[in-house]
C-alpha atoms as a PDB file:
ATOM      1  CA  UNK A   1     157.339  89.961  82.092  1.00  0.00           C
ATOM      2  CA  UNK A   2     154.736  88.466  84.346  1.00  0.00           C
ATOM      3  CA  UNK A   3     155.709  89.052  88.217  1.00  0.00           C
ATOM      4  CA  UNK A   4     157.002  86.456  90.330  1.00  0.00           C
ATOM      5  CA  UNK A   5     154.828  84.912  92.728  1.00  0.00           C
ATOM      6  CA  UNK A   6     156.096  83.702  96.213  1.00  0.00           C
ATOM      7  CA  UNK A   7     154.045  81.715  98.623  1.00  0.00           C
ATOM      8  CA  UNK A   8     152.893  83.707 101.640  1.00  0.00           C
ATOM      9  CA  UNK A   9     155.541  84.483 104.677  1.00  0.00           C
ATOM     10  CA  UNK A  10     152.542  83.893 107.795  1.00  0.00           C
ATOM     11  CA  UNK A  11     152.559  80.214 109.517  1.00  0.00           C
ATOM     12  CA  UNK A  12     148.935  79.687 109.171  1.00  0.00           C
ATOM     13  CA  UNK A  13     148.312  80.344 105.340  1.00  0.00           C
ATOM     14  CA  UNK A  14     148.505  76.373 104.570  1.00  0.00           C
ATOM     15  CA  UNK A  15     145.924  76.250 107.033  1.00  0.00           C
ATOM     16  CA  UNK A  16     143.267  79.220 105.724  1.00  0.00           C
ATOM     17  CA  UNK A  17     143.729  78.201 101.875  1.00  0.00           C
ATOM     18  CA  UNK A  18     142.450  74.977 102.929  1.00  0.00           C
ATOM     19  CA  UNK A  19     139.582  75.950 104.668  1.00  0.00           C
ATOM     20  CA  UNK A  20     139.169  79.189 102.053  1.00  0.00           C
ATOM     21  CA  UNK A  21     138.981  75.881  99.273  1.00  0.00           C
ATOM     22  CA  UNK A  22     136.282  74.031 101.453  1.00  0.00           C
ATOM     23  CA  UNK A  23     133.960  77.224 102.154  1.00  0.00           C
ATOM     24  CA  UNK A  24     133.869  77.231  98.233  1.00  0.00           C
ATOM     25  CA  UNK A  25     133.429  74.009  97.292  1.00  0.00           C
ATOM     26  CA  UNK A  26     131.048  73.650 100.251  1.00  0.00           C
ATOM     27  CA  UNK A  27     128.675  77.122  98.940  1.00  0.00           C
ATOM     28  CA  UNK A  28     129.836  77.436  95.012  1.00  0.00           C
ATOM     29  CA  UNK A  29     131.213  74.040  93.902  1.00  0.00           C
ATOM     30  CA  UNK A  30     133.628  72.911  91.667  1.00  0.00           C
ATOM     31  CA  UNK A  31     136.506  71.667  93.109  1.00  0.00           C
ATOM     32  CA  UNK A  32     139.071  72.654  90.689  1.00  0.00           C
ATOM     33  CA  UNK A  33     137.702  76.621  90.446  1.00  0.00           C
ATOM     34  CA  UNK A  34     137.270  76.205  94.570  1.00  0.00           C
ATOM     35  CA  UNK A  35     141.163  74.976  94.947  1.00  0.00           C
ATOM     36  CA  UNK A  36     142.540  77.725  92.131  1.00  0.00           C
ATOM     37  CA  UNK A  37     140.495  80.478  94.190  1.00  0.00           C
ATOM     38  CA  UNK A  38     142.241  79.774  97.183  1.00  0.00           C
ATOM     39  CA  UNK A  39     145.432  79.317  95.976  1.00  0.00           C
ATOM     40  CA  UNK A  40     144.908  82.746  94.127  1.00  0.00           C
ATOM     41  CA  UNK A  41     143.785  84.520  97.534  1.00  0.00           C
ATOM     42  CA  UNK A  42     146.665  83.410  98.849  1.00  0.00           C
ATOM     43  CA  UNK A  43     149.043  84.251  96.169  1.00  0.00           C
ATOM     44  CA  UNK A  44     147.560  87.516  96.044  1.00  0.00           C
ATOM     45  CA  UNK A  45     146.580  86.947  92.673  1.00  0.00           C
ATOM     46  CA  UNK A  46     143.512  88.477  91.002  1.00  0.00           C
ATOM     47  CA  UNK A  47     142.600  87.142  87.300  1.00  0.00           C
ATOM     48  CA  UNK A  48     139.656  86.062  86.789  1.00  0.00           C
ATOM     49  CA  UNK A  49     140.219  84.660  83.940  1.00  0.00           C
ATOM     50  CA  UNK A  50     142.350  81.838  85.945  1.00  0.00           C
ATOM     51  CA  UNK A  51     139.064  81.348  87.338  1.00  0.00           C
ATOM     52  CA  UNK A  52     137.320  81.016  84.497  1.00  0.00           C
ATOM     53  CA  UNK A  53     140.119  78.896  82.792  1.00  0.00           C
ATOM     54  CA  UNK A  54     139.297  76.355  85.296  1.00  0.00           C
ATOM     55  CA  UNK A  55     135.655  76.384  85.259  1.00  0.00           C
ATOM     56  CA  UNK A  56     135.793  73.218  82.549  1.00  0.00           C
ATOM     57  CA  UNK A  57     137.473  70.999  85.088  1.00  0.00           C
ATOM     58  CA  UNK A  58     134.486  70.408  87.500  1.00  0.00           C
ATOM     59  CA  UNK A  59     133.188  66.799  87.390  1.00  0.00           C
ATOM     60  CA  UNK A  60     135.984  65.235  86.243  1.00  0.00           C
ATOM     61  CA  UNK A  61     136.617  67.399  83.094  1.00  0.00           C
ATOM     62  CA  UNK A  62     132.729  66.982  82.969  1.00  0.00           C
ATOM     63  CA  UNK A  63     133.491  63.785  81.761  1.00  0.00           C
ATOM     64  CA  UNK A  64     134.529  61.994  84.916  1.00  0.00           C
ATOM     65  CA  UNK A  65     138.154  62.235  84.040  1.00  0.00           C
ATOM     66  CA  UNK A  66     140.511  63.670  86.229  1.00  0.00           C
ATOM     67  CA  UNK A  67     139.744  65.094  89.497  1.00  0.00           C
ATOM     68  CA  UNK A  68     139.561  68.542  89.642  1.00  0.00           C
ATOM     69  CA  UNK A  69     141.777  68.599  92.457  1.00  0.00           C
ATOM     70  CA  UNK A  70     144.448  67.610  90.428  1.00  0.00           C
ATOM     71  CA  UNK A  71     143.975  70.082  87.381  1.00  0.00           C
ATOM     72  CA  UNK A  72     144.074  72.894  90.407  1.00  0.00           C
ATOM     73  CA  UNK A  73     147.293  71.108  91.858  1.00  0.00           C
ATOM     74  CA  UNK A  74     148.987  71.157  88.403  1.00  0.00           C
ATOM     75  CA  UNK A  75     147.234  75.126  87.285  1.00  0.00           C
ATOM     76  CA  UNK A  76     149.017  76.480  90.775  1.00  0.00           C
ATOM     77  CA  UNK A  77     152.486  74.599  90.439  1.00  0.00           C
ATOM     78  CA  UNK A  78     152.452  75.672  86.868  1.00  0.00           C
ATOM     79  CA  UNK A  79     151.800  79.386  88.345  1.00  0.00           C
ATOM     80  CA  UNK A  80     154.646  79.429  90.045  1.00  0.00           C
ATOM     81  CA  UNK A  81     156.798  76.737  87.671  1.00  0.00           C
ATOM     82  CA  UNK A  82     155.567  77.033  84.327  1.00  0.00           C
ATOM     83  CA  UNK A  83     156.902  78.499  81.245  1.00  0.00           C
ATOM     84  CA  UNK A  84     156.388  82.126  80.696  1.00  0.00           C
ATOM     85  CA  UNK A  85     156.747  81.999  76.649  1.00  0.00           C
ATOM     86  CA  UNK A  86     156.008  79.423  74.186  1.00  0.00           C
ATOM     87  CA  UNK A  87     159.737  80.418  72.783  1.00  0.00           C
ATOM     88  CA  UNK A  88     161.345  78.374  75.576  1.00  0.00           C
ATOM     89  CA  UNK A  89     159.878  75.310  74.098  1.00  0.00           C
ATOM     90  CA  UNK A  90     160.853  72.390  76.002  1.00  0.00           C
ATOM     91  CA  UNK A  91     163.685  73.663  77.917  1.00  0.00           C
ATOM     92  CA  UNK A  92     161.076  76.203  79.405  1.00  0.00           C
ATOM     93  CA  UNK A  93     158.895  72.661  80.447  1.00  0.00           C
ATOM     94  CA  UNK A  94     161.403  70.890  81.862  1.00  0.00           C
ATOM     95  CA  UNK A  95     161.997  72.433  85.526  1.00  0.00           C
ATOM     96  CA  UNK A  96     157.925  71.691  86.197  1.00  0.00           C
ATOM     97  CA  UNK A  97     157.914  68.190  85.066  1.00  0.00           C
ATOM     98  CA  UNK A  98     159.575  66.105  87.798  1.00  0.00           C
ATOM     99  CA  UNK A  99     157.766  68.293  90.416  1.00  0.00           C
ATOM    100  CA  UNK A 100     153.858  67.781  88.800  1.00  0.00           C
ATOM    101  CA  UNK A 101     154.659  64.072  88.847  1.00  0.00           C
ATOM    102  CA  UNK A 102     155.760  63.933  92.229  1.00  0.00           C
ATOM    103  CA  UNK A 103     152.694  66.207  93.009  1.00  0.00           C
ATOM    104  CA  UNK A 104     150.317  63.950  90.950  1.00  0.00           C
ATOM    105  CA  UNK A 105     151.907  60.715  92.997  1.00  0.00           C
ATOM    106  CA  UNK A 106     151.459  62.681  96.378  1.00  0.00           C
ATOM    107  CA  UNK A 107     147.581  63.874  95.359  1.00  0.00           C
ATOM    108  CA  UNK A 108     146.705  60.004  94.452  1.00  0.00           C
ATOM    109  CA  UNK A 109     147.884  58.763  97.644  1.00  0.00           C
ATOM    110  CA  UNK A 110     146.321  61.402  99.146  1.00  0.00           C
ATOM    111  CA  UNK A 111     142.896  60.944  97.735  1.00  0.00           C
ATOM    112  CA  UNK A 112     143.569  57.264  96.663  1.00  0.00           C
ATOM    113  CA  UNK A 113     142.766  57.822  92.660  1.00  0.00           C
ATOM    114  CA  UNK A 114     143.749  60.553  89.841  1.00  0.00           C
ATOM    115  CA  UNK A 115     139.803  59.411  88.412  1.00  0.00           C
ATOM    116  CA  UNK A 116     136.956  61.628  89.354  1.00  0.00           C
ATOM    117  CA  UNK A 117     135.101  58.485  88.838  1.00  0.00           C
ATOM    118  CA  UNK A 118     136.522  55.947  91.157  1.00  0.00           C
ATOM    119  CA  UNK A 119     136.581  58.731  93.706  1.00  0.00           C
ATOM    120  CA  UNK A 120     132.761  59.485  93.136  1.00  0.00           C
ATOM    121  CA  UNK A 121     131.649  56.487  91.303  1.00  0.00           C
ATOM    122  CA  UNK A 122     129.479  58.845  89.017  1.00  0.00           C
ATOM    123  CA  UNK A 123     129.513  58.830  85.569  1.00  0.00           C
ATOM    124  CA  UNK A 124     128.563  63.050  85.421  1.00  0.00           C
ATOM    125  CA  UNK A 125     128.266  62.270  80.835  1.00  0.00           C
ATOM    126  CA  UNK A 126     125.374  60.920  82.581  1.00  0.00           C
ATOM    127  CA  UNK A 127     123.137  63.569  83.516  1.00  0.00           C
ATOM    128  CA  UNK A 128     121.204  61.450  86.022  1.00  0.00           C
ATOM    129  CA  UNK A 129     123.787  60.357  87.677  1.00  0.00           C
ATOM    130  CA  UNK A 130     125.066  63.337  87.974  1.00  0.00           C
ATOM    131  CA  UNK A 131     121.856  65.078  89.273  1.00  0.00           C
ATOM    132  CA  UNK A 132     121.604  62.544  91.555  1.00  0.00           C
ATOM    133  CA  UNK A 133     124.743  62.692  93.245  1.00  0.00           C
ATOM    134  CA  UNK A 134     124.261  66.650  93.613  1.00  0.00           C
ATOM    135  CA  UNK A 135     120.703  66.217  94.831  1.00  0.00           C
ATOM    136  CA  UNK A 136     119.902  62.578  96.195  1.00  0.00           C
ATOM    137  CA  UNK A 137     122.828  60.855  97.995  1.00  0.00           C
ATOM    138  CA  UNK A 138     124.591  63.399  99.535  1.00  0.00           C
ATOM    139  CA  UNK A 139     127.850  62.285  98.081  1.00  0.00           C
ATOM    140  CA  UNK A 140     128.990  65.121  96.988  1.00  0.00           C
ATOM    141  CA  UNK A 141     129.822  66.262 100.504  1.00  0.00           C
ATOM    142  CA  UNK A 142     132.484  63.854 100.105  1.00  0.00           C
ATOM    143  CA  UNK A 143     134.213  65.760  97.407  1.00  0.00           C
ATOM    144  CA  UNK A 144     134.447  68.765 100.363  1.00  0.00           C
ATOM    145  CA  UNK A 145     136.317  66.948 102.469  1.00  0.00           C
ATOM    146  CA  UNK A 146     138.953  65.522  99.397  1.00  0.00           C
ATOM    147  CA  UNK A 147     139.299  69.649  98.109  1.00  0.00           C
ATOM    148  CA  UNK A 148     140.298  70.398 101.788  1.00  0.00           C
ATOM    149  CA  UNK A 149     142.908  67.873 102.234  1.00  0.00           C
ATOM    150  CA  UNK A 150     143.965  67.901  98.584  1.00  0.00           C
ATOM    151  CA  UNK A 151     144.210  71.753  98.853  1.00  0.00           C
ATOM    152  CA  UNK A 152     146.533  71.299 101.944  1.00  0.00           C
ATOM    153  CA  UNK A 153     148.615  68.507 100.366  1.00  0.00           C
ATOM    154  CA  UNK A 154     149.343  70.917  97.420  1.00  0.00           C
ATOM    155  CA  UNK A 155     150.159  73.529  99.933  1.00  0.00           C
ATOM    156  CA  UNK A 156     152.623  71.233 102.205  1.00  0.00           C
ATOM    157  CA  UNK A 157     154.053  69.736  98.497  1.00  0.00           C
ATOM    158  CA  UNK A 158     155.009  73.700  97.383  1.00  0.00           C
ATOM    159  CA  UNK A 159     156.200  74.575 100.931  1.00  0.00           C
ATOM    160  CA  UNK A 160     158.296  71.871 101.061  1.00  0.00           C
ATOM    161  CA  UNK A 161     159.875  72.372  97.205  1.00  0.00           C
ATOM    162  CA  UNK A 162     160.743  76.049  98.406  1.00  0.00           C
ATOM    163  CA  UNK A 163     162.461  75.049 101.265  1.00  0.00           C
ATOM    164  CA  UNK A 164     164.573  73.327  99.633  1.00  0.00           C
ATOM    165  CA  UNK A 165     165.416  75.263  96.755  1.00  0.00           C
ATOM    166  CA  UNK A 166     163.268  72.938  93.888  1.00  0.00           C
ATOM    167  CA  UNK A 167     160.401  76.151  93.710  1.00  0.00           C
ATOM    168  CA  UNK A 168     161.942  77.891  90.399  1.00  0.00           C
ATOM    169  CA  UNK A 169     160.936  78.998  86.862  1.00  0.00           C
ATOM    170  CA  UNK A 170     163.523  79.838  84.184  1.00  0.00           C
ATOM    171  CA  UNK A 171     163.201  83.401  83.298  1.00  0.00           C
END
């Protein structure tokens, strides 16, 4: 049986997680890996294969998909939500569902899209567009700024559902 994992007691942890998630991103990249290493610091977790596990999220599933900010949202609420055994089937899903869409809702009005595209307007399938947003324009300094507030809107969403009783996992 896998530990349970509470969020952290002190007032300020909302507050270093974020700017733990934007030293990372800023000096290592990838916003999903530099959200799930925070959270993971924080949780007092130490896995790295979490961390590695997330390392095909960065640039939008490298496709320009979905923002790695939300793959990290949904990877940490399913930390502390998710099913612990396949043998649970759906019944083991169904506590995390209604909270990852709310979180999902929260994150795109947050950030104003779920698409690493329309938030970067890079197509990274194309490797000169990609190259030149890391290089050229400087817009990927942009992306810092969207892992720190979409790391702290994760972190208000999970303080909030265990204050009022919604942070659970069957088990």
């Amino acid at each position: 049986m896998i530990r349970e994992i509470l969020l952290p007691r002190s007032e300020d942890w909302i507050e270093q997680a974020t700017e733990r998630a934007r030293y990372i991103m800023e000096n290592h990249e990838s916003c999903a890996q530099s959200i799930l290493a925070a959270f993971m610091e924080a949780l007092e977790i130490q896995n790295p294969l979490l961390l590695r596990a997330a390392g095909g999220f960065h640039g939008g599933m490298m496709s320009s998909l979905i923002c790695g900010i939300h793959t990290a949202g949904l990877m940490v609420l399913g930390l502390l939500m998710g099913r612990e055994n396949l043998e649970e089937g759906l019944n083991g899903l169904v506590p995390i569902i209604q909270p990852a869409q709310e979180l999902m809702a929260r994150l795109n009005q947050r950030l104003g899209s779920h698409s690493c595209k329309e938030l970067t307007g890079v197509d990274f399938t194309d490797l000169n567009q990609a190259m030149a947003f890391y290089n050229i324009s400087g817009e990927n300094k942009k992306c810092i700024d969207r892992v720190a507030r979409g790391t702290r809107e994760i972190a208000l969403f999970l303080k909030e559902k265990q204050e009022s009783g919604e942070l659970f996992r069957i088990g």
